[in-house]
C-alpha atoms as a PDB file:
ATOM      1  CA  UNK A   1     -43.065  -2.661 -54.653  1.00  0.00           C
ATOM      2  CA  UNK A   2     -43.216  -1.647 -51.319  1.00  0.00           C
ATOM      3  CA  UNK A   3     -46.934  -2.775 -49.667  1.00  0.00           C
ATOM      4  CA  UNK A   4     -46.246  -0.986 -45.896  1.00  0.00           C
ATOM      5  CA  UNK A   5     -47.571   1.896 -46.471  1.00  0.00           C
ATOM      6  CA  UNK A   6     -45.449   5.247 -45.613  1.00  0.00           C
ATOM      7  CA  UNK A   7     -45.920   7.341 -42.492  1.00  0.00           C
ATOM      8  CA  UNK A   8     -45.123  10.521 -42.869  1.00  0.00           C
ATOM      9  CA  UNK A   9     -43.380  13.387 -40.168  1.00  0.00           C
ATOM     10  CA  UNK A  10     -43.197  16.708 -40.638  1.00  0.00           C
ATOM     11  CA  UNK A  11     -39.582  18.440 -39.602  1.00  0.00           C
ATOM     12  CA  UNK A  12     -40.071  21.834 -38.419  1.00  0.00           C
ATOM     13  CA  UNK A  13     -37.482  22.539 -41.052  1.00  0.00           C
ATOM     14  CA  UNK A  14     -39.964  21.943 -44.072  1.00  0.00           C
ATOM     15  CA  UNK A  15     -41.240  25.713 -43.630  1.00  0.00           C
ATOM     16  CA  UNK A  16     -39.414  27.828 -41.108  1.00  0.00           C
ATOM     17  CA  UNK A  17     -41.434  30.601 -41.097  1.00  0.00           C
ATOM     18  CA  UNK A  18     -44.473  28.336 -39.508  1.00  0.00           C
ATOM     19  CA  UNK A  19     -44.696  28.712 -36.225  1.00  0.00           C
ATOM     20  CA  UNK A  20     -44.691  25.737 -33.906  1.00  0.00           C
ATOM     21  CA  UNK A  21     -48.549  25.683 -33.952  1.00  0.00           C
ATOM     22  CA  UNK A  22     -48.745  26.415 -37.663  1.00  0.00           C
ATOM     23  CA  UNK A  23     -46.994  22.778 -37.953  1.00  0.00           C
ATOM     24  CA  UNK A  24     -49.065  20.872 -36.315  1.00  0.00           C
ATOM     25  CA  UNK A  25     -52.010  22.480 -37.998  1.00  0.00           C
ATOM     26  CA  UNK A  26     -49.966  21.660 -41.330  1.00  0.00           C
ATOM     27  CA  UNK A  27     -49.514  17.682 -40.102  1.00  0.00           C
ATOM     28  CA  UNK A  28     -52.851  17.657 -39.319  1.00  0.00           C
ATOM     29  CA  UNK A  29     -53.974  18.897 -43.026  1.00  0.00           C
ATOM     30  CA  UNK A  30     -51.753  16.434 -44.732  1.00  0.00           C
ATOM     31  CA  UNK A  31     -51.920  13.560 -42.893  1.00  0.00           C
ATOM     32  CA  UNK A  32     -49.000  13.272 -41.304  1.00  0.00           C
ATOM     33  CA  UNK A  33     -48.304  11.226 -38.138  1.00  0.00           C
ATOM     34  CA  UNK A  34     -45.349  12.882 -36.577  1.00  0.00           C
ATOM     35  CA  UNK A  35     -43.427  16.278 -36.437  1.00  0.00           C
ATOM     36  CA  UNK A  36     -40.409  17.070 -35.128  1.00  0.00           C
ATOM     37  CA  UNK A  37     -39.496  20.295 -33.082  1.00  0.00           C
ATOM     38  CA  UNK A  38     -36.661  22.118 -33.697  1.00  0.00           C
ATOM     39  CA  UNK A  39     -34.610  24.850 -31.741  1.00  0.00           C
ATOM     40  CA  UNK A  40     -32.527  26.519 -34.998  1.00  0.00           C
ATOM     41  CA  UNK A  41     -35.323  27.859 -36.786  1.00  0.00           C
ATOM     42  CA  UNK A  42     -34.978  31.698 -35.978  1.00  0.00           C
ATOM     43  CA  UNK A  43     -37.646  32.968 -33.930  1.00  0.00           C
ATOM     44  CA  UNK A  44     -39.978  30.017 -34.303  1.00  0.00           C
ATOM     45  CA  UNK A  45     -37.400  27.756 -32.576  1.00  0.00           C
ATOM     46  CA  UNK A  46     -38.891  25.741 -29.674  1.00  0.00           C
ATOM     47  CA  UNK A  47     -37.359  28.176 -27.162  1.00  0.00           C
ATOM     48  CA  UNK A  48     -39.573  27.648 -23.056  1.00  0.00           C
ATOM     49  CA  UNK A  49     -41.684  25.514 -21.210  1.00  0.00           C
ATOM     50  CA  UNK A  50     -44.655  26.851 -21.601  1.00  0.00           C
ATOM     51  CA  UNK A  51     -44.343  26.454 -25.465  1.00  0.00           C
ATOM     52  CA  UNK A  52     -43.307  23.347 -25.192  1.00  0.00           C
ATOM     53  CA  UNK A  53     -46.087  22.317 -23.548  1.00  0.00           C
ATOM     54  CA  UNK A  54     -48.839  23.585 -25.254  1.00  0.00           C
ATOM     55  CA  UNK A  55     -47.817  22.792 -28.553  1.00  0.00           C
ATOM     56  CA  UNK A  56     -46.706  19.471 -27.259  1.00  0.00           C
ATOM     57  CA  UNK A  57     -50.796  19.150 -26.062  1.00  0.00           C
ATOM     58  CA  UNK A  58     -52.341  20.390 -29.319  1.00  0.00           C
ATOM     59  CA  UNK A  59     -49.881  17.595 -31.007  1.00  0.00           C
ATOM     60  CA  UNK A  60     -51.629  14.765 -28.680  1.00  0.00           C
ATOM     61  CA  UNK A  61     -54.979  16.395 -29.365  1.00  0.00           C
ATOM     62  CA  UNK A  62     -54.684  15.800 -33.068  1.00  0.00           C
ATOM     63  CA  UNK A  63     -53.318  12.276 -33.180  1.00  0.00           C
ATOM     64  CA  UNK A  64     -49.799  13.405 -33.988  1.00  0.00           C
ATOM     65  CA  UNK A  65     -46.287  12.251 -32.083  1.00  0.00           C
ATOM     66  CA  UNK A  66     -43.991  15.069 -30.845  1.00  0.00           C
ATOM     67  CA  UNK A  67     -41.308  12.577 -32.619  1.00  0.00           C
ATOM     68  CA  UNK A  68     -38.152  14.666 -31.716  1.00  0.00           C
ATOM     69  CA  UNK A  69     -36.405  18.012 -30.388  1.00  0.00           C
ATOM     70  CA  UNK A  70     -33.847  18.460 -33.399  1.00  0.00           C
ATOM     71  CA  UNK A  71     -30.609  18.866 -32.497  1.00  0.00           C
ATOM     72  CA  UNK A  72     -28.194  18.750 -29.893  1.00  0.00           C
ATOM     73  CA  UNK A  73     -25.206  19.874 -31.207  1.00  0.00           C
ATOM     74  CA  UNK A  74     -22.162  18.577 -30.906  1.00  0.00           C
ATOM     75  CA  UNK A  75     -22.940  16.051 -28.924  1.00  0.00           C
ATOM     76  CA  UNK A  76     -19.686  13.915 -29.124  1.00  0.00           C
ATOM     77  CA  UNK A  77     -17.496  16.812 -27.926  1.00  0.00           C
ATOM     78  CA  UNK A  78     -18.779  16.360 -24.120  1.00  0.00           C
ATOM     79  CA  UNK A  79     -18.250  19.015 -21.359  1.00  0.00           C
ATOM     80  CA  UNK A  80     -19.672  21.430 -18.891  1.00  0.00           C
ATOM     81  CA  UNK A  81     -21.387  23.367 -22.287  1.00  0.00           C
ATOM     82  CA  UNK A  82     -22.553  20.241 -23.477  1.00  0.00           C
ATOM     83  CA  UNK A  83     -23.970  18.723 -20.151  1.00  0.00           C
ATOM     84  CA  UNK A  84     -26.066  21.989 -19.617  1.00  0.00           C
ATOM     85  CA  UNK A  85     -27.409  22.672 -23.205  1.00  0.00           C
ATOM     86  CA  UNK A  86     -28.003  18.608 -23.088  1.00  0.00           C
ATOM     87  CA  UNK A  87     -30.440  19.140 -19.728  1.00  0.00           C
ATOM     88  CA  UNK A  88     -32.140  22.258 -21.070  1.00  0.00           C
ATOM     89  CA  UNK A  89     -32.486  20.674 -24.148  1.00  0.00           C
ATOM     90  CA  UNK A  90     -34.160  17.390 -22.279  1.00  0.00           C
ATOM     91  CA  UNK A  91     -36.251  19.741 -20.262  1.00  0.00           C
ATOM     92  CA  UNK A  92     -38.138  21.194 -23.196  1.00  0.00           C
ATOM     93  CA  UNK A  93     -38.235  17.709 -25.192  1.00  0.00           C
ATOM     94  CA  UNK A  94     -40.117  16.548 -21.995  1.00  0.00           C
ATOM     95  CA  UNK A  95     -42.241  19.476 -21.975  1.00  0.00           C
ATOM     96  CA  UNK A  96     -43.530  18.676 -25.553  1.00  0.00           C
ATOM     97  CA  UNK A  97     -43.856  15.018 -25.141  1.00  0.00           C
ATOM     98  CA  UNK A  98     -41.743  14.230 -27.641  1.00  0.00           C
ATOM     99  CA  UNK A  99     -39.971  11.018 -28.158  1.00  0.00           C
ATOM    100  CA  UNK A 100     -36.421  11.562 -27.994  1.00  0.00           C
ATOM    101  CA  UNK A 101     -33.647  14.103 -29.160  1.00  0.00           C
ATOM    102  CA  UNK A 102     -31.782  14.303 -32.322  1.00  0.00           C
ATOM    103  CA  UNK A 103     -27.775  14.376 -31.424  1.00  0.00           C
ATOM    104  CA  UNK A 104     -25.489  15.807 -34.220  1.00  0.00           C
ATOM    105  CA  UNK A 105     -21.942  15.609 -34.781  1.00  0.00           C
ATOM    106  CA  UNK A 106     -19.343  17.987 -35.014  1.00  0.00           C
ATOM    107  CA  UNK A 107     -19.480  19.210 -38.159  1.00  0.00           C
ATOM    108  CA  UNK A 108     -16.722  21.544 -38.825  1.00  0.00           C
ATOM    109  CA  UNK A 109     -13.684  20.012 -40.361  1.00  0.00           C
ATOM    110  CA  UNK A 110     -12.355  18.924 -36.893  1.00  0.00           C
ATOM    111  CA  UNK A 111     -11.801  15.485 -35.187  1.00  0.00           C
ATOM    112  CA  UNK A 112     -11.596  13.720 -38.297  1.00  0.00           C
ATOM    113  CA  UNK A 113      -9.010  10.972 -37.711  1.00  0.00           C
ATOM    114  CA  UNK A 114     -10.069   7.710 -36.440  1.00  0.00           C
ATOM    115  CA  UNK A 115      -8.119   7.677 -32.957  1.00  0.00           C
ATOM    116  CA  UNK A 116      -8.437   6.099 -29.712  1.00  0.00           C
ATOM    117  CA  UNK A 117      -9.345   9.314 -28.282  1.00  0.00           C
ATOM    118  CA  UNK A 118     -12.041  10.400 -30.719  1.00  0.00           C
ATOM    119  CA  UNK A 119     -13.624   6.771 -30.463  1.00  0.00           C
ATOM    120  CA  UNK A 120     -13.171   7.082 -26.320  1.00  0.00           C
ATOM    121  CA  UNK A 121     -15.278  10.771 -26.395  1.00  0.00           C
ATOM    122  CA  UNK A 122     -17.658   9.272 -28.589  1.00  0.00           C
ATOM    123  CA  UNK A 123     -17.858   6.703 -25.905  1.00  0.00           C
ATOM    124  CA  UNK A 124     -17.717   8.821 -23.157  1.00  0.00           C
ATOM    125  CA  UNK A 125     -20.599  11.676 -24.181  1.00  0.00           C
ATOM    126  CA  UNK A 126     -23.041   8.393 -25.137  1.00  0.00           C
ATOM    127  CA  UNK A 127     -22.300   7.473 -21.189  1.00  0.00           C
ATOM    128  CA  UNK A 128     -22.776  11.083 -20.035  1.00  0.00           C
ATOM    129  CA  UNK A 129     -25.836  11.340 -22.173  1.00  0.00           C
ATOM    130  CA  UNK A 130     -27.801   8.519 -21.356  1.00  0.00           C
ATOM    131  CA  UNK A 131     -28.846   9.155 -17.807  1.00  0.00           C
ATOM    132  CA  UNK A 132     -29.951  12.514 -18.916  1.00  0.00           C
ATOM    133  CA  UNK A 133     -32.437  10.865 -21.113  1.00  0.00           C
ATOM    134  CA  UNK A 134     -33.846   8.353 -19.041  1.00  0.00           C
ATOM    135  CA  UNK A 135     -34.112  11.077 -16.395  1.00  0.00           C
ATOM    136  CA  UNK A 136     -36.838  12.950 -18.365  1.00  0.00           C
ATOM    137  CA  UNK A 137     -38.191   9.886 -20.526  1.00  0.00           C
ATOM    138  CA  UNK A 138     -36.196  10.324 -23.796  1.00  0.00           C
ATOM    139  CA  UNK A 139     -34.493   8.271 -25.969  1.00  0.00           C
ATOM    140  CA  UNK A 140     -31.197   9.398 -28.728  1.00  0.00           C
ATOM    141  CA  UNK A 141     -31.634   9.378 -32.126  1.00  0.00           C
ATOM    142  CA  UNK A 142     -28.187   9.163 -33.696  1.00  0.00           C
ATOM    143  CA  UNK A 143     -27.436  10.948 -36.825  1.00  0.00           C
ATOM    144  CA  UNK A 144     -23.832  10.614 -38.435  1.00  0.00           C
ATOM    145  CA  UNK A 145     -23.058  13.438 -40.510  1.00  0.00           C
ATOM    146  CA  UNK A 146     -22.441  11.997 -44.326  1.00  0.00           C
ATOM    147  CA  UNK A 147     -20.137  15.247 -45.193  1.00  0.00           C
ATOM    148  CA  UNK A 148     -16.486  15.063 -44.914  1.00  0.00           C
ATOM    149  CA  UNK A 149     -15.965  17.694 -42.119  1.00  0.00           C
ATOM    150  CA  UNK A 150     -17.961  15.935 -40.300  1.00  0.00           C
ATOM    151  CA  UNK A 151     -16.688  14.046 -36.892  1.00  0.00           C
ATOM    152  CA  UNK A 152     -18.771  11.117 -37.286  1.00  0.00           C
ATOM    153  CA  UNK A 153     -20.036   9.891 -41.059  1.00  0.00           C
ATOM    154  CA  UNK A 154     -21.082   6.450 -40.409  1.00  0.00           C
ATOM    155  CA  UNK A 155     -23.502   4.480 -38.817  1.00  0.00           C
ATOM    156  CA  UNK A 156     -21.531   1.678 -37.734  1.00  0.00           C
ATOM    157  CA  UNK A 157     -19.114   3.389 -36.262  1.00  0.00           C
ATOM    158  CA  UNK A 158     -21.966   5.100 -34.030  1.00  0.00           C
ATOM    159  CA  UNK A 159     -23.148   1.414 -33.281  1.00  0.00           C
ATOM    160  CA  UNK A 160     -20.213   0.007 -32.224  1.00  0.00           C
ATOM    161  CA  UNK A 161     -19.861   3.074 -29.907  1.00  0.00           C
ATOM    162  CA  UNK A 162     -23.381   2.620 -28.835  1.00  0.00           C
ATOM    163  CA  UNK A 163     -23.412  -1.308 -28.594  1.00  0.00           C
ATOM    164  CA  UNK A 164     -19.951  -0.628 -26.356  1.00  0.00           C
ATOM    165  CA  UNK A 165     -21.606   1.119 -23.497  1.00  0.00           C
ATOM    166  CA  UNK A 166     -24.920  -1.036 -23.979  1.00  0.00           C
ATOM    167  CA  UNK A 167     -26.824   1.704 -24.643  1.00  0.00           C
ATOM    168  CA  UNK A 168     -29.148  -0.111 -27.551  1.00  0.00           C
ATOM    169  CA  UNK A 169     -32.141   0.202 -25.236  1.00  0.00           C
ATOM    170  CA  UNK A 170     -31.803   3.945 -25.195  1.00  0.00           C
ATOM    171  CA  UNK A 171     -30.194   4.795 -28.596  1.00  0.00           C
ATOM    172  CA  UNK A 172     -31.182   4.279 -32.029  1.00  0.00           C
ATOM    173  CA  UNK A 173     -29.746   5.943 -35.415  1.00  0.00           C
ATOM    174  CA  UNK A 174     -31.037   8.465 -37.345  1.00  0.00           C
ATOM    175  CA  UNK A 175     -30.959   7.685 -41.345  1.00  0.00           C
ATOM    176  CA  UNK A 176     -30.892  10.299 -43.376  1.00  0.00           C
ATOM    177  CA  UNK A 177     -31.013   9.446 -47.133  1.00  0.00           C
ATOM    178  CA  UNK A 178     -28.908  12.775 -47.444  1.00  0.00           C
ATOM    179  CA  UNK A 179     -26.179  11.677 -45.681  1.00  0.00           C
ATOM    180  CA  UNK A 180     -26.471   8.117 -46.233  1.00  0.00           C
ATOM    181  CA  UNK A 181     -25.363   8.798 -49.552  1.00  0.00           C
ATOM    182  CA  UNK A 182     -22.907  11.141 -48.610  1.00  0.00           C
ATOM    183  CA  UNK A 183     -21.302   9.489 -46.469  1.00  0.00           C
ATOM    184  CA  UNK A 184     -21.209   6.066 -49.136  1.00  0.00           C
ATOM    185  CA  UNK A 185     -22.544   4.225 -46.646  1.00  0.00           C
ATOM    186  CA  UNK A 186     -24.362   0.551 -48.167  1.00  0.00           C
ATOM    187  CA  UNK A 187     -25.467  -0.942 -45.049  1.00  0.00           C
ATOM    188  CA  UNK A 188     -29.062   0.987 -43.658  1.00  0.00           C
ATOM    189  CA  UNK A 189     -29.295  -0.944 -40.463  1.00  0.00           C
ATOM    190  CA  UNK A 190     -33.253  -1.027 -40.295  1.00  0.00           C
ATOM    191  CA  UNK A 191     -33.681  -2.552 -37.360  1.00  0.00           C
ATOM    192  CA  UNK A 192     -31.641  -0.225 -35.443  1.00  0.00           C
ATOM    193  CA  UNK A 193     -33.040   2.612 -36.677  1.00  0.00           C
ATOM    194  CA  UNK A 194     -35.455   5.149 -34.990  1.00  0.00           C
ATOM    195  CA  UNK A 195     -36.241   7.681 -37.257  1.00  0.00           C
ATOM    196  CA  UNK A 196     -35.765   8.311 -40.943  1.00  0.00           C
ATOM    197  CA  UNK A 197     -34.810  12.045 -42.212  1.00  0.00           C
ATOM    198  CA  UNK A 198     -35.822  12.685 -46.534  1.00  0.00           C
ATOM    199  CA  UNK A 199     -34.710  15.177 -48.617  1.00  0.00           C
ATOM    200  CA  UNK A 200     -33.643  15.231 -52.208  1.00  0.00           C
ATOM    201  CA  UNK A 201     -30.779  16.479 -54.266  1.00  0.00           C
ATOM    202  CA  UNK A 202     -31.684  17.630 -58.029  1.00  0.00           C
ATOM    203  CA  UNK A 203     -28.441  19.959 -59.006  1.00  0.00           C
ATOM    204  CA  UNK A 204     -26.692  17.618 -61.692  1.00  0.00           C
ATOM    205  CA  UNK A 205     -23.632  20.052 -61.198  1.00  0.00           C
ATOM    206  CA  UNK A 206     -23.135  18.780 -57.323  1.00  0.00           C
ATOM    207  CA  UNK A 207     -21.442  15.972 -56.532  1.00  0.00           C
ATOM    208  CA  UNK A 208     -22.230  14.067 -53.393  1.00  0.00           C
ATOM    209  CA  UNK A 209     -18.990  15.366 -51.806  1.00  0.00           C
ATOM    210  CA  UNK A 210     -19.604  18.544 -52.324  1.00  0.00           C
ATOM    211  CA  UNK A 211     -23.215  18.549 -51.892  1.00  0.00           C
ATOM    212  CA  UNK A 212     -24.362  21.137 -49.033  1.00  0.00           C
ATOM    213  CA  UNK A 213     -27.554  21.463 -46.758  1.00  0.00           C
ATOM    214  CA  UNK A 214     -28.443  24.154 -49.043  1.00  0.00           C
ATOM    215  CA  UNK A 215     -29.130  21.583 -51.802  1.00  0.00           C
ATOM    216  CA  UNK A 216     -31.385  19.645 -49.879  1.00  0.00           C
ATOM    217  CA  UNK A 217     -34.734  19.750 -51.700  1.00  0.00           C
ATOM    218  CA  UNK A 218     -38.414  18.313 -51.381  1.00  0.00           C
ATOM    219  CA  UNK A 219     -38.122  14.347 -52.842  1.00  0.00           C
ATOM    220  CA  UNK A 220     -39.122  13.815 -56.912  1.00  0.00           C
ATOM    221  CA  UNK A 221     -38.883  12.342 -60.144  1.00  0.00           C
ATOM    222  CA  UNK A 222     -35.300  14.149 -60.702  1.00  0.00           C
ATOM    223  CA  UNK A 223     -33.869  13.007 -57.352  1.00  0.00           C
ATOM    224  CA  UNK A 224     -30.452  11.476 -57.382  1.00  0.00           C
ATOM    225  CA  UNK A 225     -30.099  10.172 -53.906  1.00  0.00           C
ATOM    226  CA  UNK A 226     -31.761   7.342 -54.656  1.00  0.00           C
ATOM    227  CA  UNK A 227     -34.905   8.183 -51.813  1.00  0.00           C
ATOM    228  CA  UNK A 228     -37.189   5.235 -52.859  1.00  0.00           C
ATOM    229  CA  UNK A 229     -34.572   2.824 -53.178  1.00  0.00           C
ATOM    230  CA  UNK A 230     -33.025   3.652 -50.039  1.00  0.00           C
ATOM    231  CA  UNK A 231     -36.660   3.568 -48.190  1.00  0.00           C
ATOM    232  CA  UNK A 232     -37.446   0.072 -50.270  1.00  0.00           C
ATOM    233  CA  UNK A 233     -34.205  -1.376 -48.355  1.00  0.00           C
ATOM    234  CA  UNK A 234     -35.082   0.143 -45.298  1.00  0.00           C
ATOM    235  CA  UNK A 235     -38.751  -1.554 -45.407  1.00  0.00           C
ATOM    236  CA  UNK A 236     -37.731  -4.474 -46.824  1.00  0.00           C
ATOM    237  CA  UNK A 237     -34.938  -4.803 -43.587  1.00  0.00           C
ATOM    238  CA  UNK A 238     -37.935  -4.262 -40.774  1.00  0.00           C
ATOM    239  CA  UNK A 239     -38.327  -0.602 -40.764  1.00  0.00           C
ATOM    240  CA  UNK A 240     -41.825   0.397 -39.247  1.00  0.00           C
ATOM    241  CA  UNK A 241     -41.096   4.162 -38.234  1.00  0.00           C
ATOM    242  CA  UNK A 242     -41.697   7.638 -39.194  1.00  0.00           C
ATOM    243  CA  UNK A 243     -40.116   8.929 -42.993  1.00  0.00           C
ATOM    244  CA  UNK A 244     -39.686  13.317 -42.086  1.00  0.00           C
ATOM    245  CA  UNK A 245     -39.071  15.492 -44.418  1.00  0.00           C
ATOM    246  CA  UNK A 246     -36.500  17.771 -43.670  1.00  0.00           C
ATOM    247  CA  UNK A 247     -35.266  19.890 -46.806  1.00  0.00           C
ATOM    248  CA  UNK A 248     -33.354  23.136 -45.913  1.00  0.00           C
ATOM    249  CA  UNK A 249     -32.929  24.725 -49.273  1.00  0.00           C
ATOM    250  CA  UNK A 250     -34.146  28.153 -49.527  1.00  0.00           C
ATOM    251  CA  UNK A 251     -35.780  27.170 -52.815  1.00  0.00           C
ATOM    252  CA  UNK A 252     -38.025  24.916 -51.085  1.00  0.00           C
ATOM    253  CA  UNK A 253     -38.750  27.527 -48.277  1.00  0.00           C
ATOM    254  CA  UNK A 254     -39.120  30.808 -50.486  1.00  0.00           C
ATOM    255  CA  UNK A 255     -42.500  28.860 -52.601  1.00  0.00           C
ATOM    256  CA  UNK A 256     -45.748  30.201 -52.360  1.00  0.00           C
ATOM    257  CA  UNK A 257     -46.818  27.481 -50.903  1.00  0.00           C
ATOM    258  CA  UNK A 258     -44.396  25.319 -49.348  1.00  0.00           C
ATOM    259  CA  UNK A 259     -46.872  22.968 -47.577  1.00  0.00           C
ATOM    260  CA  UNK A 260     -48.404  22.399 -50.855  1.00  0.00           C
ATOM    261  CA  UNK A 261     -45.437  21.155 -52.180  1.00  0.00           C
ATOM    262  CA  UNK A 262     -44.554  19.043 -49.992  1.00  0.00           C
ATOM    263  CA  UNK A 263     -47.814  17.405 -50.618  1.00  0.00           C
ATOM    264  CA  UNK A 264     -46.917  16.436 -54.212  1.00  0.00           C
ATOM    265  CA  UNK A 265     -43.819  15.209 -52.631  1.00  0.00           C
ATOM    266  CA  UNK A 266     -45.664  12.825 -50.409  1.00  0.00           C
ATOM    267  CA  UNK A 267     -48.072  11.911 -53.504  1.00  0.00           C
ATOM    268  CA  UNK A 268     -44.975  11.358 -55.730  1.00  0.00           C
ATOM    269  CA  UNK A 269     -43.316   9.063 -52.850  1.00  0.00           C
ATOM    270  CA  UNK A 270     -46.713   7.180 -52.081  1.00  0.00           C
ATOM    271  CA  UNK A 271     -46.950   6.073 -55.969  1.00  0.00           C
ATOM    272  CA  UNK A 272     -42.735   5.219 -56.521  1.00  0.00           C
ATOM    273  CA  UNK A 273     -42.913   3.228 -53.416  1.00  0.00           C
ATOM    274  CA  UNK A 274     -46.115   1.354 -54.637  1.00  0.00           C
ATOM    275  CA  UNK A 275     -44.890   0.579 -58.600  1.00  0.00           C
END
């Protein structure tokens, strides 16, 4: 039985087709404490300044934390590309108010090997990154990649990277109960933890190698990643931060009422965490 009780975020990528305002509103409706902002969701990405800002206002209005600007991608291949999509990216994260930045991986079957150079870039776009953030008030949420194309699957090794340019105070990971169990990670690393990312995986015909964002469903009864367990560690270890949905499978987008579902989701998760 968990006791702390569960405080929900909303990830712009639980309905798509809501605009930015259309999120909070949702939030708002279900009790939620948090959203996150995202800029690859079509024409409802968050896109200017001026959006940024207002949306980032009606958040504060309502109670709610701009939590993140999801994602800056990939942010361990650093260079010219990377520093200016890295400051524009900043710039509207400021705008909204929100917390801090997601930072992906490269995801894409590339920089796989564990060499001295791929642990040096690592090293090297952390440095590059980190005056960027404190420049407009930010702080990096980490998230390894649990697939195996991806660059960087596990936490520890984005610690260690972290820990090496003593960047704790700025940096924090990202667990995602997707990936964690993707990548077959055991260790969740509460305390160093800054944000949690939920989403479920139902298909019995997927394996957790092969499983896709496309699989990623709302969190139930028929979930095999293990959500509550992974969330009991995670409480049990000293987390005290936002759990945001973030299921990309069209499935989950194409209901009649998405928002509706994911409040049976956060009923469901409410009630296993309690038992």
């Amino acid at each position: 039985m968990t006791t702390r009780p569960i405080r929900f975020g909303f990830n712009h990528m639980i309905d798509p087709a809501l605009t930015p305002d259309e999120l909070v509103d949702a939030a708002v409706k279900l009790g939620a404490v948090a959203i996150e902002l995202r800029n690859d969701v079509g024409e409802n990405s968050l896109k200017d300044v001026e959006t940024a800002r207002r949306v980032g206002a009606k958040a504060t209005d309502a109670g709610l934390e701009v939590r993140s600007v999801n994602a800056l991608y990939p942010f361990n291949v650093w260079n010219e590309e990377r520093a200016r999509q890295t400051e524009a990216l900043a710039t509207l994260a400021a705008a909204a108010g929100a917390t801090g930045l997601v930072m992906c991986p490269l995801n894409e079957g590339k920089m796989l090997e564990d060499t001295p150079e791929k642990r040096a870039g690592l090293r090297a776009a952390l440095a590059e990154i980190r005056p960027i953030l404190e420049a407009h008030g930010l702080k990096g949420f980490v998230e390894p990649l649990g697939f195996p194309v991806s660059s960087l699957r596990l936490k520890r090794d984005a610690l260690a990277a972290i820990d090496d340019i003593g960047g704790a105070d700025v940096y924090s990971l990202v667990h995602d109960t997707f990936h964690h169990r993707g990548a077959g990670e055991e260790t969740v690393y509460a305390k160093r933890t800054g944000l949690v990312h939920i989403s479920g995986l139902e298909d019995s015909a997927i394996t957790f190698t092969d499983m896709l964002d496309g699989h990623r469903v709302l969190v139930g009864p028929k979930d095999r990643l293990g959500n509550v367990e992974q969330l009991r560690r995670l409480y049990s270890d000293g987390y005290d931060g936002v759990v945001s949905f973030e299921p990309f499978a069209k499935e989950v987008h194409s209901l009649s009422d998405p928002i509706g579902a994911v409040r049976e989701s956060m009923a469901y998760l409410r009630e296993a965490l309690a038992a």
